[in-house]
C-alpha atoms as a PDB file:
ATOM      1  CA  UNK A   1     160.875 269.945  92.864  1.00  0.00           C
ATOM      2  CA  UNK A   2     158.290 272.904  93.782  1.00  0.00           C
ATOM      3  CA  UNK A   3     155.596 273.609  91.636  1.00  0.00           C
ATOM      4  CA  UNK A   4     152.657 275.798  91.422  1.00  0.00           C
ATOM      5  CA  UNK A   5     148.912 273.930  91.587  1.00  0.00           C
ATOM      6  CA  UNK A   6     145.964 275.688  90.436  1.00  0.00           C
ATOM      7  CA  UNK A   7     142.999 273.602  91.486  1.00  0.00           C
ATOM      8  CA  UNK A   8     139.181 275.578  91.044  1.00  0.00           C
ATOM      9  CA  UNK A   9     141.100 278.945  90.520  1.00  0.00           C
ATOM     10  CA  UNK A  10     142.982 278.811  93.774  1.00  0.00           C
ATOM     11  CA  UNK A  11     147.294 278.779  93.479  1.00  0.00           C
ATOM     12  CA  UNK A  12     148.768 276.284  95.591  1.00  0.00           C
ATOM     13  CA  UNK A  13     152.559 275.814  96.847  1.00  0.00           C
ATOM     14  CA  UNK A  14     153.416 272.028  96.070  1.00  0.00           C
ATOM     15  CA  UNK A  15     156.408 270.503  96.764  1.00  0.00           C
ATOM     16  CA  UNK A  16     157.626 267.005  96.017  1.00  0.00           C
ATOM     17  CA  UNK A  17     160.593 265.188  97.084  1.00  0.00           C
ATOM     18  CA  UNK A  18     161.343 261.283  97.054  1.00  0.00           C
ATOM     19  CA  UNK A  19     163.183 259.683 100.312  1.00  0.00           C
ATOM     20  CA  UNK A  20     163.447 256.241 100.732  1.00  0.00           C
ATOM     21  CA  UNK A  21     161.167 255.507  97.831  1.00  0.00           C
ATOM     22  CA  UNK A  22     158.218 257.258  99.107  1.00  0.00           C
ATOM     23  CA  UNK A  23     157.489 260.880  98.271  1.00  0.00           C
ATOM     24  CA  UNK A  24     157.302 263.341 100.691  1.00  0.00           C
ATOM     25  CA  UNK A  25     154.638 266.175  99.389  1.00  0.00           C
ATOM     26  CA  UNK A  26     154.434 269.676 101.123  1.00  0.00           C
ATOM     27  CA  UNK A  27     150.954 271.133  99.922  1.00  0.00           C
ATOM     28  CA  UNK A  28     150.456 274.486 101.312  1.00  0.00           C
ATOM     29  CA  UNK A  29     153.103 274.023 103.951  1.00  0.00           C
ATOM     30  CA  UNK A  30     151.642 270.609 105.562  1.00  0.00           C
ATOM     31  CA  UNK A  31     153.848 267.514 104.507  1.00  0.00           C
ATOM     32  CA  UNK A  32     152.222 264.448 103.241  1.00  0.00           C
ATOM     33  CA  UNK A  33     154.501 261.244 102.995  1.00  0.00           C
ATOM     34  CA  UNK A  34     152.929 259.438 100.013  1.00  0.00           C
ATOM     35  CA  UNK A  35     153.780 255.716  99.284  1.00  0.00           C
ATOM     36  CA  UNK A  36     152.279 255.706  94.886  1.00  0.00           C
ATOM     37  CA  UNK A  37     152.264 253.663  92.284  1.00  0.00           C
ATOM     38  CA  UNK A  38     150.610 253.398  88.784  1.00  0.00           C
ATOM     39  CA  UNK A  39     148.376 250.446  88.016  1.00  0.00           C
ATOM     40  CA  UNK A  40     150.412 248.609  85.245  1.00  0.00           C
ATOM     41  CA  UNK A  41     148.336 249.246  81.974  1.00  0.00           C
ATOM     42  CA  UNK A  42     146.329 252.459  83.141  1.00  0.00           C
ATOM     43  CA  UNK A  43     146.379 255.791  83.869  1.00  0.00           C
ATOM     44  CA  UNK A  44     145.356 254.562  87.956  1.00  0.00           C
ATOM     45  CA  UNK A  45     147.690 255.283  91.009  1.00  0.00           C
ATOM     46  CA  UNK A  46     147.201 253.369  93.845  1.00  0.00           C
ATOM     47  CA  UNK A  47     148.385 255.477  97.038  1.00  0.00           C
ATOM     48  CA  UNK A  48     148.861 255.201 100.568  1.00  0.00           C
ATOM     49  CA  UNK A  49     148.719 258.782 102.662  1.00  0.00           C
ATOM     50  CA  UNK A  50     148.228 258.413 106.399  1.00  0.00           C
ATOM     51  CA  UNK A  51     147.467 255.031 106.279  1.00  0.00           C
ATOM     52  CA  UNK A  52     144.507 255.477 104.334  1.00  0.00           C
ATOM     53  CA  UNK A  53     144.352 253.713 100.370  1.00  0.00           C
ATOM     54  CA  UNK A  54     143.268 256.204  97.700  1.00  0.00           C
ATOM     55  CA  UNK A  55     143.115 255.431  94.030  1.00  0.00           C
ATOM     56  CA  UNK A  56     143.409 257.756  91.458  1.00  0.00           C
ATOM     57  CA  UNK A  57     142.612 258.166  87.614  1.00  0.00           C
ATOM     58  CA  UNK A  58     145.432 260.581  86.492  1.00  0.00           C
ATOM     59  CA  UNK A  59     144.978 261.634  82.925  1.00  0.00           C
ATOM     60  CA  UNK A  60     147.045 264.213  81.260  1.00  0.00           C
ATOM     61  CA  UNK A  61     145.054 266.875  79.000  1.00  0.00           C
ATOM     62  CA  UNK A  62     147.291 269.421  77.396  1.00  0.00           C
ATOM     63  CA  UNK A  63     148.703 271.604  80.346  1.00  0.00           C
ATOM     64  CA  UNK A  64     146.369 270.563  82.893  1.00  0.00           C
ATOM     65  CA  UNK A  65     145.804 267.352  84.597  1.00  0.00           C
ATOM     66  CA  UNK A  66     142.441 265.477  85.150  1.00  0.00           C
ATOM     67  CA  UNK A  67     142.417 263.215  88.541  1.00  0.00           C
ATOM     68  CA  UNK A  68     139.372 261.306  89.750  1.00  0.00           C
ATOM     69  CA  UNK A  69     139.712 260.141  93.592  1.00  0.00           C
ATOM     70  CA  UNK A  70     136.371 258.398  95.169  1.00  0.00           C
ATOM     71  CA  UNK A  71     133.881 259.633  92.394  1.00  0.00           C
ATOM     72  CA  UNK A  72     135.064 263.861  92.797  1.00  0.00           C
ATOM     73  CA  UNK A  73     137.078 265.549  89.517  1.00  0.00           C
ATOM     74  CA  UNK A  74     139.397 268.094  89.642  1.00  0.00           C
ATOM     75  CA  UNK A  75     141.137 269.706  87.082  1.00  0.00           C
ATOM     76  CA  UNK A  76     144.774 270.688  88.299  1.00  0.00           C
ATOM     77  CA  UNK A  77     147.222 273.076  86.235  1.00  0.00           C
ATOM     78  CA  UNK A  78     150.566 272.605  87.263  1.00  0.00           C
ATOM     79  CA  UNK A  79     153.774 274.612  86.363  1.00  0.00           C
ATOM     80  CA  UNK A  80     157.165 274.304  88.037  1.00  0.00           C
ATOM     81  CA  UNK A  81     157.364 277.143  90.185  1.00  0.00           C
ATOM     82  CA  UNK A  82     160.408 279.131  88.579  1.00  0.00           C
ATOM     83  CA  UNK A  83     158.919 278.519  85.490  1.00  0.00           C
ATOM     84  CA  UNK A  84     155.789 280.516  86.549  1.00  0.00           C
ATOM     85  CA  UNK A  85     157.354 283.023  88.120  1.00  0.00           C
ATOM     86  CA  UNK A  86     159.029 283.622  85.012  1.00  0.00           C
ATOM     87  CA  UNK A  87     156.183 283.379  82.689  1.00  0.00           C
ATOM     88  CA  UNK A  88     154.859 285.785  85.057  1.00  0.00           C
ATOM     89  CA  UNK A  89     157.213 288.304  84.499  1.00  0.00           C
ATOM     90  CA  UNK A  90     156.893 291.285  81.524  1.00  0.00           C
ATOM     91  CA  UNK A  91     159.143 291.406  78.843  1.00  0.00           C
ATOM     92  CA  UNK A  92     159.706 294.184  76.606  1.00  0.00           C
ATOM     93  CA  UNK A  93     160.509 292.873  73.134  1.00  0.00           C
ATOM     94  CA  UNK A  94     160.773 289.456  71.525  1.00  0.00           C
ATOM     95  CA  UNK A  95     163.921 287.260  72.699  1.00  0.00           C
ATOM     96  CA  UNK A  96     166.874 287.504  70.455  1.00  0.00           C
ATOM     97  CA  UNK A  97     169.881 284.801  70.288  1.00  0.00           C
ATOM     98  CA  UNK A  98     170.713 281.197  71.308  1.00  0.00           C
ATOM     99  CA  UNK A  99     168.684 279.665  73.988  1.00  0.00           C
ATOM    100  CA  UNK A 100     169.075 276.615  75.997  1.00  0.00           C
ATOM    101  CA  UNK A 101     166.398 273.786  76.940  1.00  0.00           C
ATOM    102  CA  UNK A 102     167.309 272.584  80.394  1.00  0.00           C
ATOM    103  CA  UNK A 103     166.156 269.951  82.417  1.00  0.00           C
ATOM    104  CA  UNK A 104     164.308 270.818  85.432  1.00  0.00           C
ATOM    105  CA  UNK A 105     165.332 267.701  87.276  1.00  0.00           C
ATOM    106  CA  UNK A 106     166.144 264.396  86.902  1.00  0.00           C
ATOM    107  CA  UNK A 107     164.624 261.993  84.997  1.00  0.00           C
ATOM    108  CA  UNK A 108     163.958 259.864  81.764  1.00  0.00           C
ATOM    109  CA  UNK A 109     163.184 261.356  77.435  1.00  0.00           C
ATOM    110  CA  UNK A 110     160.386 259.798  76.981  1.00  0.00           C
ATOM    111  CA  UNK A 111     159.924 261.653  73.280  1.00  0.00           C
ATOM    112  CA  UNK A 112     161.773 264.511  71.619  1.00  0.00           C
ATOM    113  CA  UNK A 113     159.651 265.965  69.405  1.00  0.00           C
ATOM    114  CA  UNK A 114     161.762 268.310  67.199  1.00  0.00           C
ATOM    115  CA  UNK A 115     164.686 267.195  64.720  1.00  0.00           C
ATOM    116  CA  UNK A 116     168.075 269.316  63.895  1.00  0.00           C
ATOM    117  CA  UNK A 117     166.992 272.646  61.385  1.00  0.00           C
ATOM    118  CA  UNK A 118     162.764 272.370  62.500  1.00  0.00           C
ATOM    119  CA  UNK A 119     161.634 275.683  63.121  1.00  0.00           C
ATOM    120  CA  UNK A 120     159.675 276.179  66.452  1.00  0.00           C
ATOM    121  CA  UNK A 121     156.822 278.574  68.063  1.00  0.00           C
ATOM    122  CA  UNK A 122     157.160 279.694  71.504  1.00  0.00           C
ATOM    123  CA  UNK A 123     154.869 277.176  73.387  1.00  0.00           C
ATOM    124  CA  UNK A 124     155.411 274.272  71.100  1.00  0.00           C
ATOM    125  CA  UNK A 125     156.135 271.299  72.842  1.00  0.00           C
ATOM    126  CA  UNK A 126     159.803 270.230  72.386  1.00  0.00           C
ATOM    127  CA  UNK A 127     160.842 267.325  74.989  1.00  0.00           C
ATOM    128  CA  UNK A 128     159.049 265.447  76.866  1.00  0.00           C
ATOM    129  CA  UNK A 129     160.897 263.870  80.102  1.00  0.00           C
ATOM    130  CA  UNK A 130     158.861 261.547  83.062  1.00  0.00           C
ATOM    131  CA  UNK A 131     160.296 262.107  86.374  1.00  0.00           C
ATOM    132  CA  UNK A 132     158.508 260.817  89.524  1.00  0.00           C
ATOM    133  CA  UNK A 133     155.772 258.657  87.768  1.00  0.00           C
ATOM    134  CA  UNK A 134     154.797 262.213  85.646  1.00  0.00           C
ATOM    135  CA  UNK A 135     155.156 262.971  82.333  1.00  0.00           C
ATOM    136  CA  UNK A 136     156.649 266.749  82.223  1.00  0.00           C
ATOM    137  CA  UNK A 137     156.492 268.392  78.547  1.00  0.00           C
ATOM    138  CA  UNK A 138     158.862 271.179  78.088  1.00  0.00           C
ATOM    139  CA  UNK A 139     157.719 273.441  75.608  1.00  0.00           C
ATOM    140  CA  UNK A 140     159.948 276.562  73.396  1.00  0.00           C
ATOM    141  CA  UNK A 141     160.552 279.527  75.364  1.00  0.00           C
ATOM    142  CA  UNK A 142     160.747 281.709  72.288  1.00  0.00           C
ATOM    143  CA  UNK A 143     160.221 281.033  68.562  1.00  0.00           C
ATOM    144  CA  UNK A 144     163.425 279.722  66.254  1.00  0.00           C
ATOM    145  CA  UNK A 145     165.093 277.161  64.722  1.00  0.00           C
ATOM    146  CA  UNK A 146     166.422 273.910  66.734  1.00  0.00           C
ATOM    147  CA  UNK A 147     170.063 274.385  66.029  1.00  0.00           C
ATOM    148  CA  UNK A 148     171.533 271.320  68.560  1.00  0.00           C
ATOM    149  CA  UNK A 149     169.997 268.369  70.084  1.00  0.00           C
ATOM    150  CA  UNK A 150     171.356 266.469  72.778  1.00  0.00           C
ATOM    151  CA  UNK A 151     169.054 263.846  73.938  1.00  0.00           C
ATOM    152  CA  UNK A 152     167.514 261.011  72.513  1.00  0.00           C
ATOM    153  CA  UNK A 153     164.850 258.890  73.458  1.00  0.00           C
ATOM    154  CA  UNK A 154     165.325 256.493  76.489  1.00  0.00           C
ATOM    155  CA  UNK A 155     168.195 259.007  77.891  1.00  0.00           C
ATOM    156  CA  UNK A 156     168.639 259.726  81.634  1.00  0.00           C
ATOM    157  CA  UNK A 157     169.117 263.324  82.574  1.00  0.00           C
ATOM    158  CA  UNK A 158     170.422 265.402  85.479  1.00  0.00           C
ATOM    159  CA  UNK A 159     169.335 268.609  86.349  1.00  0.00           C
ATOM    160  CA  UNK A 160     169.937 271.799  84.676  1.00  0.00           C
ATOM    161  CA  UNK A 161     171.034 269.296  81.491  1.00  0.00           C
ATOM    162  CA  UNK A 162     171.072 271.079  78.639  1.00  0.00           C
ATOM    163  CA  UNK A 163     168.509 268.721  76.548  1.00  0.00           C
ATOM    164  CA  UNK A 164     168.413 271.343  73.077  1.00  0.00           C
ATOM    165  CA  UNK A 165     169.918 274.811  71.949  1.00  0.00           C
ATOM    166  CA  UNK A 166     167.799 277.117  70.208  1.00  0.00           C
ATOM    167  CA  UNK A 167     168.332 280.230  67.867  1.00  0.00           C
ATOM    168  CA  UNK A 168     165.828 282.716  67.632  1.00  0.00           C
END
């Protein structure tokens, strides 16, 4: 998946893949293989990159991230990149008609947090799906009412999925 960072105002290119079970991560164009996993109990990844250790306190705050590595903070924003490109883009008028929730990739409902009929704002979060050790909430495009759900709890997913159907 691709995604855009913002770390201390500055946009970075991030891409993540997993081979082998070990991610490969292309920051900025330079690839990082990156052996992780989280500390049973905790919010703690213990990581090997270039044969150094590293562990870090991931903690999840609204639509940023908070990660503490060797006593220095940084507070990362993180969007999928065609999301952001799309949020990006100007719109004239409010969206009108049905619109579909898709996965982004692969991965596991952890929580859906609408029911059948509920009424939604744009930005609300809807479904939230962990995929590579991260918890990814996927939020309403546009305001409406939840008119299908698809998913429950515990599910797998593919990509491009279609997880809930929306009618503004």
């Amino acid at each position: 998946m691709k995604y855009i960072a913002w770390i201390d105002g500055k946009q970075h290119k991030v891409e993540v893949e997993l081979r082998n079970g070990m991610y490969v991560v292309t920051l900025d164009g330079k690839k990082h293989r990156v052996d992780a996993r989280k500390l049973a109990g905790s919010s703690v990844y213990s990581m090997l990159i270039a044969g150094k250790s590293y562990e870090a306190d991931v903690r999840h705050d609204g639509d940023s991230v908070n990660v503490s590595v060797h006593g220095e903070s940084y507070r990362i924003s993180i969007s999928e990149e065609l999301w952001a490109r799309v949020g990006s883009a100007t719109e004239s008028g409010p969206r009108r008609g049905t619109h579909q929730l898709k996965a982004p990739m692969p991965g596991l409902v952890v929580q859906v947090g609408v029911k059948e009929g509920q009424r939604v704002q744009e930005g609300e979060p809807l479904v939230i799906i962990e995929a590579m050790k991260m918890q990814n909430e996927l939020c309403a495009q546009s305001a409406g009412i939840v008119k299908e759900i698809n998913v429950k709890e515990q599910d797998a997913v593919d990509p491009d999925q279609v997880l809930l159907v929306i009618e503004s």
